[in-house]
N, C-alpha and C. Protein backbone atom coordinates (compact mmCIF):
# COMPACT_ATOMS: atom_id res chain seq x y z
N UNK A 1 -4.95 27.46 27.16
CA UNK A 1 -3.91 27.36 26.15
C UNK A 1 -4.33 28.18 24.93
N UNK A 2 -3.66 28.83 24.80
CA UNK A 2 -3.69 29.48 23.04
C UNK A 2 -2.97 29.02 22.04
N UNK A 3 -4.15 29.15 20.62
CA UNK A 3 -3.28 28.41 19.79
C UNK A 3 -3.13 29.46 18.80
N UNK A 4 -2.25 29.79 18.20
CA UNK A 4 -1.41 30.22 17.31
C UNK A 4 -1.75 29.76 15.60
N UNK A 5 -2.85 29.90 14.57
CA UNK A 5 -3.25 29.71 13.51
C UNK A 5 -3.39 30.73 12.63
N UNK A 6 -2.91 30.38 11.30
CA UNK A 6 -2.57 31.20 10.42
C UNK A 6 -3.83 32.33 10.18
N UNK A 7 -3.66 33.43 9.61
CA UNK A 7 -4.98 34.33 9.35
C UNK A 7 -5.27 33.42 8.52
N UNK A 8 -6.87 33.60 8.03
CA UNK A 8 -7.46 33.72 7.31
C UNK A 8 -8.06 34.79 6.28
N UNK A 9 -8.56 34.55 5.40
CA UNK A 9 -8.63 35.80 4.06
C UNK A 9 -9.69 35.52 3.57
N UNK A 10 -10.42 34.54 3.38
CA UNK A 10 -11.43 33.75 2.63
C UNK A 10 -12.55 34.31 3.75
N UNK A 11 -13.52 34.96 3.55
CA UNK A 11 -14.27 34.97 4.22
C UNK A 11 -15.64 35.51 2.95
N UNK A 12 -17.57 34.97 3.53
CA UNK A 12 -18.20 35.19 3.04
C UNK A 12 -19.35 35.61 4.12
N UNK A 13 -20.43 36.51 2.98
CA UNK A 13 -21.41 36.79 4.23
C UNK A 13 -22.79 36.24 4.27
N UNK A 14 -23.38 35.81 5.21
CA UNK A 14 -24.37 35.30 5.15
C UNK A 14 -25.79 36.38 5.15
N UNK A 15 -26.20 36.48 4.65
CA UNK A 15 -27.45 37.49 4.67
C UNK A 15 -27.18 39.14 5.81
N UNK A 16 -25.98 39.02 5.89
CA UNK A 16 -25.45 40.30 6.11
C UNK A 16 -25.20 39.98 7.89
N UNK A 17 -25.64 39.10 8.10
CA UNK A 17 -25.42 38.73 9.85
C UNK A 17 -25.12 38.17 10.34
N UNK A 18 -24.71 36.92 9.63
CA UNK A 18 -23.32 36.08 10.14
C UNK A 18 -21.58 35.93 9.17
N UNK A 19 -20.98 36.10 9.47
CA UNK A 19 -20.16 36.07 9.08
C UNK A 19 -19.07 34.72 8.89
N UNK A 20 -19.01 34.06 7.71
CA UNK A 20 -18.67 33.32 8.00
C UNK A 20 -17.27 32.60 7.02
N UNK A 21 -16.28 32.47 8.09
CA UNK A 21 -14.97 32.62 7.46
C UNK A 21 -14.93 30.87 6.66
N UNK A 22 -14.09 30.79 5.72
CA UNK A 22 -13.55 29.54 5.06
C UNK A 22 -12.27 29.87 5.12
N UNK A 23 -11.29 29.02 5.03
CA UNK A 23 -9.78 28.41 5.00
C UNK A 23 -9.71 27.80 3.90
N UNK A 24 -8.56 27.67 3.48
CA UNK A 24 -7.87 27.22 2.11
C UNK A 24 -7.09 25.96 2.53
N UNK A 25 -6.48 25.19 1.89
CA UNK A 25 -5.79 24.03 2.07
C UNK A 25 -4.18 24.51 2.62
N UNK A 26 -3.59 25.96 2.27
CA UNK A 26 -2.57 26.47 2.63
C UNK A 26 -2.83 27.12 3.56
N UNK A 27 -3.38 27.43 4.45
CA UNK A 27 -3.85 27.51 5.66
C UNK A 27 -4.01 26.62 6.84
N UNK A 28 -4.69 25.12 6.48
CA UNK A 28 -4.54 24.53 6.82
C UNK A 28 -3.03 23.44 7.14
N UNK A 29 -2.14 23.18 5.86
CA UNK A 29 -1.28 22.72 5.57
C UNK A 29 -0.32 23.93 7.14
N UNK A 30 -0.15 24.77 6.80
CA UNK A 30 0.71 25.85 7.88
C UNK A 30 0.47 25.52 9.29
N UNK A 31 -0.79 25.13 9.99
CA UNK A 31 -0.95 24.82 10.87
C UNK A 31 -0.65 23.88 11.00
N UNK A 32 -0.78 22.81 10.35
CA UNK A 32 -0.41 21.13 10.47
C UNK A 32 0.77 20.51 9.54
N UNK A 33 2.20 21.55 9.83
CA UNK A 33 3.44 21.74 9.24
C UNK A 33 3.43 20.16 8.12
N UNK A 34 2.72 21.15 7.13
CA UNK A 34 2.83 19.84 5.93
C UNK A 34 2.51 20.63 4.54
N UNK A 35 2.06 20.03 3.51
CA UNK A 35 2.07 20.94 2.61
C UNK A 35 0.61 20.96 1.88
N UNK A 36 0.33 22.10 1.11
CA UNK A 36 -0.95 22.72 0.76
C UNK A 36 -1.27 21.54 -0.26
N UNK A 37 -0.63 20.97 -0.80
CA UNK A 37 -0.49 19.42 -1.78
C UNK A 37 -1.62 18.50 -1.32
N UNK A 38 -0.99 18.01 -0.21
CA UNK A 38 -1.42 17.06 1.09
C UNK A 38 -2.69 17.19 1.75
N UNK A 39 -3.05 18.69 2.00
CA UNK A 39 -4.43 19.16 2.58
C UNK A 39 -5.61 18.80 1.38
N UNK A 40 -4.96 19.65 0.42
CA UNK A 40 -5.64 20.01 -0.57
C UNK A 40 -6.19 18.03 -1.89
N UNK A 41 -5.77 17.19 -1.29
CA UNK A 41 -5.55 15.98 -2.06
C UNK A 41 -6.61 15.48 -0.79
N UNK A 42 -6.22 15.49 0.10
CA UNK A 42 -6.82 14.31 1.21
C UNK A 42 -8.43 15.35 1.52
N UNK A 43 -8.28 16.49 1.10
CA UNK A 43 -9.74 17.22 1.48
C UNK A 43 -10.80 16.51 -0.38
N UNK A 44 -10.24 16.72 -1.31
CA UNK A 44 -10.83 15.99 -2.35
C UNK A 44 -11.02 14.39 -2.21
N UNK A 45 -10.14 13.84 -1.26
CA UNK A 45 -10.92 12.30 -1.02
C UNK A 45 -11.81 12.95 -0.08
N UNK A 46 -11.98 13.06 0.75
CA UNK A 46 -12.95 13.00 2.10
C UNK A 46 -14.33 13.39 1.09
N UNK A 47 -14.44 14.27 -0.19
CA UNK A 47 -15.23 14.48 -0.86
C UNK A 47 -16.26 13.01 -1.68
N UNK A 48 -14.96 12.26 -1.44
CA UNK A 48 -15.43 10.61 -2.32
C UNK A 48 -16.72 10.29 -1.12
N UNK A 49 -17.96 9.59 -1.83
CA UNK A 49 -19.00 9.17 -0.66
C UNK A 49 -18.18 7.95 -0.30
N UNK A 50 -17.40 6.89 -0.97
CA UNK A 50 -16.81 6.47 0.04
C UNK A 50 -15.73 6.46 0.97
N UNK A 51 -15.37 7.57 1.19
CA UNK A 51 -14.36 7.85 1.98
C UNK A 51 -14.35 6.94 3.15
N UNK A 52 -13.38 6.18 4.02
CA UNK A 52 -13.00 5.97 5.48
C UNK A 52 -12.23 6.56 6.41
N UNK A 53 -11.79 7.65 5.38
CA UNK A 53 -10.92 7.99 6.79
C UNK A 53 -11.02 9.59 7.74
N UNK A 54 -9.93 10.08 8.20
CA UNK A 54 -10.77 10.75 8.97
C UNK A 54 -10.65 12.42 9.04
N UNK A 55 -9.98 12.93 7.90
CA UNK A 55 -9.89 14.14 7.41
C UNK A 55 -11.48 14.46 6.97
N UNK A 56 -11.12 15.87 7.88
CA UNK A 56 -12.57 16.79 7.36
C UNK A 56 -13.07 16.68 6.24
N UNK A 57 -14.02 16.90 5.74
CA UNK A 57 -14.51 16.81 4.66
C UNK A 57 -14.89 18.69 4.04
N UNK A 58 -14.38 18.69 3.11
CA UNK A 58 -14.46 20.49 2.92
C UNK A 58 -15.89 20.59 2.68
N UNK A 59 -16.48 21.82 3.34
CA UNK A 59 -17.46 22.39 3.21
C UNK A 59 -18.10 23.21 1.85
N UNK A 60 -16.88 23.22 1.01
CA UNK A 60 -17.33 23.89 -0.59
C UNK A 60 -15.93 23.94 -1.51
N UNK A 61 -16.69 23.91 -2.59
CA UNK A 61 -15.28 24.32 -3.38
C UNK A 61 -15.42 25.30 -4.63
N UNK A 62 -14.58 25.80 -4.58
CA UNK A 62 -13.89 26.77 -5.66
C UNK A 62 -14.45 26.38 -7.00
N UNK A 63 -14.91 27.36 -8.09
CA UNK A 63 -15.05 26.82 -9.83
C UNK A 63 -14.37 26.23 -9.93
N UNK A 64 -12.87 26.45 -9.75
CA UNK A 64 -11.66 25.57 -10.47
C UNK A 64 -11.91 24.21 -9.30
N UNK A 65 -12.68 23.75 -8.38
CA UNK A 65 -12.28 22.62 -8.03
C UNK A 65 -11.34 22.38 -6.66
N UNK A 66 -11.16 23.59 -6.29
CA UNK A 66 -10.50 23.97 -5.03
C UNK A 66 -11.18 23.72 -3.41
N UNK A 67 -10.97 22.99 -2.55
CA UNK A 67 -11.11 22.75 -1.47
C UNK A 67 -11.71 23.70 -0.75
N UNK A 68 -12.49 24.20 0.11
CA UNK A 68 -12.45 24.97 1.09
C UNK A 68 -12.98 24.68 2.52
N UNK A 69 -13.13 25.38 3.71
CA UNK A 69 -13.33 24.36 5.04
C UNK A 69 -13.79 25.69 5.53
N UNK A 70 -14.62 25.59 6.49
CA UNK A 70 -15.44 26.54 7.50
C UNK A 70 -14.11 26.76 8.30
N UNK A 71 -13.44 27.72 8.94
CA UNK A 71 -12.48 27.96 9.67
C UNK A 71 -13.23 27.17 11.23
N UNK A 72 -13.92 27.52 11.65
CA UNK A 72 -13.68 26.54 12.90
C UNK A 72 -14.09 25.40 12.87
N UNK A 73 -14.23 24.78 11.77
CA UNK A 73 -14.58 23.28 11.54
C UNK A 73 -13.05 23.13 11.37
N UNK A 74 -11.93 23.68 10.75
CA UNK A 74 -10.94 23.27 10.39
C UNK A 74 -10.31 23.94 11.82
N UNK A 75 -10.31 24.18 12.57
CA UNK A 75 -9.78 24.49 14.07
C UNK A 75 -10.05 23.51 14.66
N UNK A 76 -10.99 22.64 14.52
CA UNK A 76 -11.48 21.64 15.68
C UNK A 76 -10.66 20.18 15.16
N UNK A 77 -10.33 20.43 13.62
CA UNK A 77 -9.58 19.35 12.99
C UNK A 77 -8.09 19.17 14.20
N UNK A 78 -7.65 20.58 13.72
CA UNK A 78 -6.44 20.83 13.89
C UNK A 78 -5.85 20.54 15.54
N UNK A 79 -7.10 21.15 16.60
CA UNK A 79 -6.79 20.76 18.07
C UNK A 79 -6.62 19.75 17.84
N UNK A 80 -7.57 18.76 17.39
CA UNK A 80 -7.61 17.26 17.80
C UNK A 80 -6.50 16.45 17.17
N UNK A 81 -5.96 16.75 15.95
CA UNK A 81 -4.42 16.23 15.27
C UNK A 81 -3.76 16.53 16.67
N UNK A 82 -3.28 17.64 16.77
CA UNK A 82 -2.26 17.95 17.88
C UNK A 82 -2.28 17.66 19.09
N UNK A 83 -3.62 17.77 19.62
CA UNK A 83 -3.45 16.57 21.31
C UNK A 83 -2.85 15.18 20.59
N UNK A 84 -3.73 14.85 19.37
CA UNK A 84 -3.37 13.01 19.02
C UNK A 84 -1.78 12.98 19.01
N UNK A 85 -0.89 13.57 18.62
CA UNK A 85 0.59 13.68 18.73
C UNK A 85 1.49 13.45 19.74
C-alpha cells in the first residue's frame, strides 16, 4: 500500500551524513484531515511530563515555541491513526 503524505520542507543536517527531515504541525494536520491548531496544541501537551495520552511527543521546537516531529516518527503516528479508523 502507498501512502500519499504531504512534502516536507523542514529538513536539517546531521554532521553532513544523515539527513534528517522534521514536519510541522501543518503537515501533519493535512495528513490527518484536521487542523494545524489541533496538531500543533496536542503536540505542546504531549510536551507536559505529565502527559497520558497518546499523541507523539515533538522531537524539538522552534524559538518562537513551535512544535516540530522527526518525519518518520510522525509517519508511524499517522499509519497507526488510520488502520485505528
Amino acid at each position: 500500500m502507498v501512502e500519499n503524505f504531504p512534502r516536507s520542507s523542514e529538513k536539517t543536517r546531521d554532521g553532513g551524513k544523515n539527513i534528517k527531515e522534521f514536519v510541522t504541525a501543518s503537515w501533519i494536520a493535512k495528513a490527518l484531515n484536521t487542523t494545524s491548531q489541533n496538531i500543533s496544541l496536542a503536540g505542546r501537551r504531549a510536551l507536559n511530563p505529565n502527559y497520558r495520552g497518546d499523541f507523539i511527543k515533538p522531537d524539538a521546537t522552534l524559538d518562537e515555541g513551535t512544535p516540530i516531529w522527526l518525519k518518520k516518527k510522525a509517519e508511524d503516528y499517522i499509519r497507526k491513526k488510520k488502520v485505528g479508523k
